[in-house]
Each structure stands twice: as C-alpha cells, then as structure tokens.
Protein backbone atom coordinates (compact mmCIF):
# COMPACT_ATOMS: atom_id res chain seq x y z
CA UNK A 1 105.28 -14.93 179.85
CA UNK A 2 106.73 -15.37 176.22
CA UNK A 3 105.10 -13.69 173.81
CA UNK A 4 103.49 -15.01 170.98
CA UNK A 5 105.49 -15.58 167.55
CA UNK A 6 103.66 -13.73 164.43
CA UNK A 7 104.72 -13.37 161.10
CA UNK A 8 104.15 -10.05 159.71
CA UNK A 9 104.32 -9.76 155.77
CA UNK A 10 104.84 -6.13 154.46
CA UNK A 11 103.44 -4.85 151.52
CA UNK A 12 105.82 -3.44 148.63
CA UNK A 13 104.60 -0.97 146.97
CA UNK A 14 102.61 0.61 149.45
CA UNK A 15 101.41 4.23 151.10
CA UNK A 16 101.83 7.20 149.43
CA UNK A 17 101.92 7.56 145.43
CA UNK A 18 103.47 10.21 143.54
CA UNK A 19 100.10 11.83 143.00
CA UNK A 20 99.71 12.55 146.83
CA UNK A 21 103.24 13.15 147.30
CA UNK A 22 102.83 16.11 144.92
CA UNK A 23 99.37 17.51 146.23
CA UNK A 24 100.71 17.16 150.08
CA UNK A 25 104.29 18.90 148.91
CA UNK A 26 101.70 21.59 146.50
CA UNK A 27 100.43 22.15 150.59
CA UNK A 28 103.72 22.97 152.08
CA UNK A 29 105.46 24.58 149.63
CA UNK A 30 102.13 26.94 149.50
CA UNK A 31 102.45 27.47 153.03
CA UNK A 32 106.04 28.07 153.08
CA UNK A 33 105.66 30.80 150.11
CA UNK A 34 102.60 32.39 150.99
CA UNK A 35 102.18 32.05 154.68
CA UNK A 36 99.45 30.73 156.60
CA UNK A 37 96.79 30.37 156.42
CA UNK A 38 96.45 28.83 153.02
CA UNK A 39 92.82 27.47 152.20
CA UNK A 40 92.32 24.04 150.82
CA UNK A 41 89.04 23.11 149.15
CA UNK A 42 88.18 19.88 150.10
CA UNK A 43 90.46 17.23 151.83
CA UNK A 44 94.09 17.28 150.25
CA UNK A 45 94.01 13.28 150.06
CA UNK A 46 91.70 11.71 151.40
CA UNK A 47 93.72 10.73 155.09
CA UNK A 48 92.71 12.17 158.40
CA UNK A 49 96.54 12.47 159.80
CA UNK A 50 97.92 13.70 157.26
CA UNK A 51 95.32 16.91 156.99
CA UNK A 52 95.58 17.08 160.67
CA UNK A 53 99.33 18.04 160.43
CA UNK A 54 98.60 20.32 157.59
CA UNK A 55 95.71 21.91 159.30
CA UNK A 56 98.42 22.60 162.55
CA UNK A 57 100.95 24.09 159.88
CA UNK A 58 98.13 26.47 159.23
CA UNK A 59 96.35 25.28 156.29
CA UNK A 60 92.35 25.68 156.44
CA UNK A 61 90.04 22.98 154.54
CA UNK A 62 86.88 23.88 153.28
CA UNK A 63 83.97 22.82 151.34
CA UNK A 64 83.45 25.09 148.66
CA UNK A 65 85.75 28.58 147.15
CA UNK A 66 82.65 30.50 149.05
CA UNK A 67 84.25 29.69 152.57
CA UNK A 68 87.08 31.30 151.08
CA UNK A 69 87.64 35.05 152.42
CA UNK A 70 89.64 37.80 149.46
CA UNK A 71 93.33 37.46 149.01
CA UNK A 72 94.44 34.07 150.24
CA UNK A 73 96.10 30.92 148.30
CA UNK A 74 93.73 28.30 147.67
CA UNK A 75 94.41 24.80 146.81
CA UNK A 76 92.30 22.37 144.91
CA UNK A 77 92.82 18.77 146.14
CA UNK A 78 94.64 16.05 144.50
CA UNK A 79 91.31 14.44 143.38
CA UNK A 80 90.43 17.05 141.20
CA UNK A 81 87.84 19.58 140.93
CA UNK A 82 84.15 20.85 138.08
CA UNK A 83 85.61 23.12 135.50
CA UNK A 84 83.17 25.36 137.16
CA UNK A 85 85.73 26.02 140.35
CA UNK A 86 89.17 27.34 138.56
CA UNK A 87 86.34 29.32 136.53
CA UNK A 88 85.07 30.60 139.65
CA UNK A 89 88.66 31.23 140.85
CA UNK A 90 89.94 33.22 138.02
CA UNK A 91 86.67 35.29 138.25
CA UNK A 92 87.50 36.52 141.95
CA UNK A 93 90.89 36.97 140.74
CA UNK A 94 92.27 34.47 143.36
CA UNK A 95 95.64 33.11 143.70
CA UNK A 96 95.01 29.40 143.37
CA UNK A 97 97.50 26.20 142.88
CA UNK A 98 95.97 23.10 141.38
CA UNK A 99 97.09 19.93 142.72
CA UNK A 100 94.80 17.80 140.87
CA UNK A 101 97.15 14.20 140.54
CA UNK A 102 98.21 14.54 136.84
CA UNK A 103 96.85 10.89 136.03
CA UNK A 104 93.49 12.35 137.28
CA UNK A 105 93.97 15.08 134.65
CA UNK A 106 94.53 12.77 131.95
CA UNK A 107 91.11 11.65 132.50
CA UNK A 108 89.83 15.22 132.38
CA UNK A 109 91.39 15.74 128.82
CA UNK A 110 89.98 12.40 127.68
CA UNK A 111 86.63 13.09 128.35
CA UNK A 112 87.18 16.60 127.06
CA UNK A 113 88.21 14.94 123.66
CA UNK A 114 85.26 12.62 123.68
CA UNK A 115 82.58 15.43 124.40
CA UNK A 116 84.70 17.44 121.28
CA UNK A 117 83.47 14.38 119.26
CA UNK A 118 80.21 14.34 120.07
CA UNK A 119 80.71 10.66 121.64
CA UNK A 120 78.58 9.18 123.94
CA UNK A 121 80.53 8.89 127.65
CA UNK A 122 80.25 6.15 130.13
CA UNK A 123 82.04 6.68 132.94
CA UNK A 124 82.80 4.24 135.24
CA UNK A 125 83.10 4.83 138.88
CA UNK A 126 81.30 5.88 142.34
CA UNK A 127 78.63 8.45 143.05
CA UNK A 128 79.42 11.26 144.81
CA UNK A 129 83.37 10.63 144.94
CA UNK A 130 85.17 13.76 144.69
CA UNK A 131 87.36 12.40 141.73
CA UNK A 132 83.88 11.37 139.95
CA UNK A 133 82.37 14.59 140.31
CA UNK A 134 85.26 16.49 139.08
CA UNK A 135 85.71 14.43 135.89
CA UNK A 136 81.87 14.60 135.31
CA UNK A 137 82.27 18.71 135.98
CA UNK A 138 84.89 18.83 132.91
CA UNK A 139 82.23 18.97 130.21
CA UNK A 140 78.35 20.07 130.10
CA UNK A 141 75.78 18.31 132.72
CA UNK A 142 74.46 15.00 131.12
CA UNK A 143 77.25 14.60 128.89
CA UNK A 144 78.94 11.81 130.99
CA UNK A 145 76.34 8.78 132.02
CA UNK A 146 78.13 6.70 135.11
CA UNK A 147 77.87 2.98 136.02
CA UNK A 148 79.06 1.54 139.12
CA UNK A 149 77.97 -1.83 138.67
CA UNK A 150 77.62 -4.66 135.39
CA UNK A 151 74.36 -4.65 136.28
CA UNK A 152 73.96 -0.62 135.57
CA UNK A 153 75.42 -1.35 132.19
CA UNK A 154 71.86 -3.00 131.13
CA UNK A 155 70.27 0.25 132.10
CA UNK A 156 72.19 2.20 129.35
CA UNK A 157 69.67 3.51 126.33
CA UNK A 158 72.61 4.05 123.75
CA UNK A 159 71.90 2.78 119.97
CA UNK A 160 73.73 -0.05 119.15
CA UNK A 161 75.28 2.19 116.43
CA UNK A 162 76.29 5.49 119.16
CA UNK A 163 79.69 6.36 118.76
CA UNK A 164 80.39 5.91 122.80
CA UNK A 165 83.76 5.41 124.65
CA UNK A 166 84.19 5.13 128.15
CA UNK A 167 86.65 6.45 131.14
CA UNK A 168 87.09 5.50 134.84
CA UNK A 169 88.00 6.53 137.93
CA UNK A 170 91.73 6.24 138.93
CA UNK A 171 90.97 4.13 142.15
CA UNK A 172 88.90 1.24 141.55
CA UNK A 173 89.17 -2.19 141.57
CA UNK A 174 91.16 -4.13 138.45
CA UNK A 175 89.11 -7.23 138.64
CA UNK A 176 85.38 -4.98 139.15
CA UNK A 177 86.17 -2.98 136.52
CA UNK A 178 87.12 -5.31 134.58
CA UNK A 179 83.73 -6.79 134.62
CA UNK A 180 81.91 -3.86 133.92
CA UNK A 181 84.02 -3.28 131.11
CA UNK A 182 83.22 -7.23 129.67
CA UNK A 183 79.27 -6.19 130.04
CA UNK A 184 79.97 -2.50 128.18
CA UNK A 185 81.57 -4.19 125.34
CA UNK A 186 78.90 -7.16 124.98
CA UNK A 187 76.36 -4.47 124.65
CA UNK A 188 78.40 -2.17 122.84
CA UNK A 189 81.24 -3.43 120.32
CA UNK A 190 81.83 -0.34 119.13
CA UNK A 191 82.63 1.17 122.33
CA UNK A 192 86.02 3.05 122.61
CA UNK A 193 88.87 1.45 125.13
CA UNK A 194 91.19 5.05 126.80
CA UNK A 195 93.78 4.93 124.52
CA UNK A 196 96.30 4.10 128.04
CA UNK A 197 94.23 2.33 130.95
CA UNK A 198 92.50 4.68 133.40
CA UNK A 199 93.41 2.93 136.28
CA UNK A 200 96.78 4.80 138.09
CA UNK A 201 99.89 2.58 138.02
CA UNK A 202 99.78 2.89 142.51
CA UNK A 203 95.85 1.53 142.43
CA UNK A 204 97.30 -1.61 140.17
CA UNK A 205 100.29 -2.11 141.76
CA UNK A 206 99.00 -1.49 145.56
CA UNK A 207 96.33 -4.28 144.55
CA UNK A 208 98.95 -6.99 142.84
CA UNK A 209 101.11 -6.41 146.13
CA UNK A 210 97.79 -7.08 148.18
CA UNK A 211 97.57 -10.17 146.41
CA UNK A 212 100.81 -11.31 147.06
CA UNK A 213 100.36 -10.69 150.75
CA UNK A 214 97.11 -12.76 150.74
CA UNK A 215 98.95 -15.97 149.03
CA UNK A 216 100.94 -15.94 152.68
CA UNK A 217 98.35 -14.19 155.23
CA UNK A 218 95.88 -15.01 157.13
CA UNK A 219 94.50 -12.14 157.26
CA UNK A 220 95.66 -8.32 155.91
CA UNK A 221 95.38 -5.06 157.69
CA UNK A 222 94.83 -2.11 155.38
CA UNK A 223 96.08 1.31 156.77
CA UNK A 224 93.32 3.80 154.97
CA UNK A 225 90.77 6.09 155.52
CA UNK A 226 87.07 4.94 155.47
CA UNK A 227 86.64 7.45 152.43
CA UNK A 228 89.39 6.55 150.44
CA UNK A 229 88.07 4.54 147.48
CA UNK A 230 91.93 2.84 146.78
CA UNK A 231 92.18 1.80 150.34
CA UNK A 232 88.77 -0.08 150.45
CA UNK A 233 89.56 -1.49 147.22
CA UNK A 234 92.66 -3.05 148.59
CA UNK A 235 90.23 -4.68 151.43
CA UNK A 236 88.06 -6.09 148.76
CA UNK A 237 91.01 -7.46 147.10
CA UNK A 238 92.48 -9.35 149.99
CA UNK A 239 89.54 -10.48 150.40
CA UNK A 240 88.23 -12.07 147.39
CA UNK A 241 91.95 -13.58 147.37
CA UNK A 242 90.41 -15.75 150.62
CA UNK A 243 91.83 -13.34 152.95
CA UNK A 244 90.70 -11.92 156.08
CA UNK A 245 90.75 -8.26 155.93
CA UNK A 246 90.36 -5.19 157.82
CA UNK A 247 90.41 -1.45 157.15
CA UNK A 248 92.03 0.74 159.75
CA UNK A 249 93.05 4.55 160.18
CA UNK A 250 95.45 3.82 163.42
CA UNK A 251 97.32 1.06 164.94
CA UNK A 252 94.44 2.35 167.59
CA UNK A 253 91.61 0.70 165.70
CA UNK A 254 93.02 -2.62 165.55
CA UNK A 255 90.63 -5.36 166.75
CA UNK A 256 93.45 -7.90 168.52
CA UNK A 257 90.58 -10.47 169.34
CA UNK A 258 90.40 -10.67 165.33
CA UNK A 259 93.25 -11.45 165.01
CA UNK A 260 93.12 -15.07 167.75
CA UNK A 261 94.85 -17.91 166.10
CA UNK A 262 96.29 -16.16 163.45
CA UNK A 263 99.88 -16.33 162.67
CA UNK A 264 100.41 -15.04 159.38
CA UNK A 265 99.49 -11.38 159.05
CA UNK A 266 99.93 -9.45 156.00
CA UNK A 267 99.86 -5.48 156.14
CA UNK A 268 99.51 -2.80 153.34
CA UNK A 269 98.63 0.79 153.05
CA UNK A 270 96.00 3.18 150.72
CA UNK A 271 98.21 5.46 148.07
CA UNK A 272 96.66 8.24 150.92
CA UNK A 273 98.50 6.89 153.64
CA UNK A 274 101.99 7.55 154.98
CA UNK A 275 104.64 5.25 156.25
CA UNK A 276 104.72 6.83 159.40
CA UNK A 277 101.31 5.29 160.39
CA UNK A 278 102.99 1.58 158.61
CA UNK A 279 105.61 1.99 161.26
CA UNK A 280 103.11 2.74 164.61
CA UNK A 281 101.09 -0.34 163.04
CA UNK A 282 104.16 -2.52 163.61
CA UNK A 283 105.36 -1.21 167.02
CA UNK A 284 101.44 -1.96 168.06
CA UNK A 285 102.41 -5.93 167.55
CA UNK A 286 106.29 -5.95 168.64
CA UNK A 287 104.23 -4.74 172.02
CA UNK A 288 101.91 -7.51 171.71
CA UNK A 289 104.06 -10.48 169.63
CA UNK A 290 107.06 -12.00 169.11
CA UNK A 291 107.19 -10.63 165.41
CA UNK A 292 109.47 -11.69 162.25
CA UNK A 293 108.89 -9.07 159.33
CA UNK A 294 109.48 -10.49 155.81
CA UNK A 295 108.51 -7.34 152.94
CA UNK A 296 106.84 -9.03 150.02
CA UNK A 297 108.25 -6.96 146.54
CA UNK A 298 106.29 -7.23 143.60
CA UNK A 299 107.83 -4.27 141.58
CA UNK A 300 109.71 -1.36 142.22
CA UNK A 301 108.27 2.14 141.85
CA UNK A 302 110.36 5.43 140.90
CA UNK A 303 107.41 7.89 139.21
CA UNK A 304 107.26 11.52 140.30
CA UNK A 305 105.50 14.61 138.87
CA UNK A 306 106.64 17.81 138.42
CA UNK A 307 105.26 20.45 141.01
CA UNK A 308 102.96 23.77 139.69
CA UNK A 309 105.77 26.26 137.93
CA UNK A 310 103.76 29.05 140.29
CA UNK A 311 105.63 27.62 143.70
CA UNK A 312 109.03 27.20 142.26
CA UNK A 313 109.61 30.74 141.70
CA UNK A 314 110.74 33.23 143.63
C-alpha cells in the first residue's frame, strides 16, 4: 500500500540557543575537569533527554545547595539562581560554576540598577518559574512586584508620579508581552522601557520562524518540555497564527489520529531542545508518510558566549 504524501516544513532557527549550548557544555566540561559526580541545582535546561544523558555521564540534579554533600562542583542552571545561593555557596566554601545564560544576567544587573535607584520594579513574567524567581532573588523581598497578565496591571498601587521601570522574563511571548506592556504604559507614562528588549534574540526568532511555518501548515509540532516556558510559547504562537498545534517531548508522544487529513505539517523546536530529537521526529513520519521536507529560513543565527574562565584552565 502507498504511503501517504506529507509535506513537512522545518523550522529555521530552531532547538538549542547559545544560552543552553553554554550551560549544557558548563556540564561537561565540569565533568570532564572535576570528575563525577558533579551536582547540578535544579534542571540544567529545562529538557528531560538532555538531563537524562547528563545524569548517565554522572552529573546529580538537585533541588536546593543542602542536597549537596562537602567538596563537590556544583552547577547553577542556565535559568539563573536568588543572590541568596552563590552567597550560600561561597559561605561553605564550595567550588561552584555559574551557568546562568548571560542574557538572563543582563536582567539581573538591570533590576540591580533599578533597586540602586530606588525605582519601583514591575516585572513581567510567570510565578514560580525558575528564571522569575532568580531575577526576583537579585534584590531585597518586595522590591520587584510581577504581572503575568494586562489584567494584573490594574491591580498595581504605584502613584502616578513613582519613578517605576519594568523587566521581563527572557521566554515569553512577543505579542503577550507586548500587551501587558501597552496596559503598563497607559497607566504609567513615566514608566522606564530596558534600555535593550528583555526578550532573548532565540525566544523572538524561534517565534517569527513559528510564524512562518504556520503561513504553510496545517498544523505545527513543537519538540519541548511541558515546563519549558519558550516551548509553550511557540504553541501559543502557532496557534493564534490559525494553526493547529501540539507540544511534544518525543516523536513517542505524537498523536497520528491528529494529524487525519492533514497534509501540510510544520515542525519546530524549544531553545531547550536538541536536534537529535528534530531528527527521530522526522524518521517517526518517513515510517508513516511519503514525506517532502522543505526548511523555512527566516534569519540566520551565529551568537555564542564565552564559557566560565574557571573550566578553561588547567
């Protein structure tokens, strides 16, 4: 029986961004130098396969620096961490490499520079995200009020003549922040823009590729973990393009009965995911279709960050 002809439209820029690249290379180049094990403290990037293969090359993930036993590396995770842990750190005279992603940190010094002012800060983003709670951690409890939604904007109690600015988390949405941004500055005029968007280049560009993919699609796959806030934000973009779209950690997961009738496919990755789980994604439908790839290019990225000084010695 002849198989079914699909088109399959491939994201361009997808998967991994410099700032993972960098915390996942912090990982083995800590392992490689120091020996396992090698502690982590919290999920290296937020993707399930790639901490598996880290965790079989010895590297331990943990909560908090109290799961961490005397005289073993530690890494903090890409999405940063509360001033409170390198404090921590430095008290039990640990050896620790920081693999915080260097736009993340940017962030950090902002609102560090804000709280210096005395401004008011409004940060933008989700509860309870690791990134969020490490760029609230960088200054005093109560200095930094978060939104999530326009609707939390009205909620603000800020005089109309505060000196305020506001930050946000690397990962979100272009087109939701953008609307919480339009209610902050109807309610605020004054309010401070970041003096360079917040916003990583990968987030922007991963979402203007997604919405490429959706102007041929049917319907777009997203490769991503369930926590990662960039993947489900690419899901949310496809679909408010008119897409069809669907999150998924494996080719695995894929639900082929969604997928009846449709002939057009588009697929993309989270900035936490790597190509090697692109590729299984594609031999899943060569199995099942008669497939023609096409990559849809919407720019070209070449960005890379140095690693911590502390690995390259000898």
């Amino acid at each position: 029986m002849r198989k079914t002809d699909i088109n399959v439209y491939i994201a361009n820029p997808r998967g991994f961004c410099a700032g993972v690249d960098r915390a996942i290379q912090i990982v083995e180049l800590a392992l490689e130098k120091y020996g396992a094990p090698v502690y982590v403290r919290h999920e290296i990037v937020h993707n399930k396969f790639v901490v598996e293969g880290l965790k079989k090359r010895g590297a331990i993930f943990v909560d908090e620096l109290d799961e961490v036993p005397e005289d073993v590396p530690v890494v903090f995770s890409a999405h940063g961490v509360p001033k409170s842990v390198p404090l921590e750190a430095a008290r039990r005279k640990m050896l620790y490499v920081d693999a915080t992603c260097p736009l993340v940190s940017k962030v950090h010094r902002e609102a560090e520079r804000h709280d210096r002012k005395g401004s008011e800060i409004v940060m933008i983003g989700h509860a309870g995200h690791a990134e969020v709670v490490g760029t609230m951690g960088q200054v005093a409890e109560g200095r930094i009020t978060l939104v999530e939604t326009p609707e939390d904007v009205a909620t603000l109690d800020f005089n109309s003549d505060d000196d305020i600015a506001y930050i946000t988390q690397t990962t979100l949405s272009l087109d939701d922040t953008a609307e919480i941004i339009a209610a902050l500055k109807a309610r605020y005029p004054q309010i401070h823009d970041p003096k360079k968007e917040d916003i990583c280049y990968a987030t922007t560009n991963r979402q203007g590729a997604v919405k490429a993919l959706a102007e041929k699609a049917e319907a777009v796959l997203v490769i991503g973990a369930p926590n990662s806030s960039n993947s489900k934000r690419l899901v949310e973009v496809a679909t408010r393009e008119g897409c069809r779209s669907m999150l998924i950690q494996r080719a695995a997961d894929i639900d082929w009965a969604w997928l009846d009738g449709v002939r057009h496919v588009g697929l993309s990755a989270g900035a936490s995911a790597p190509e090697i789980l692109v590729e299984e994604v594609i031999a899943a439908f060569r199995e099942k279709y008669n497939i023609t790839l096409e990559t849809v290019m919407t720019v070209e990225e070449n960005v890379q960050f140095k690693l911590p000084a502390v690995l390259m010695r000898d």
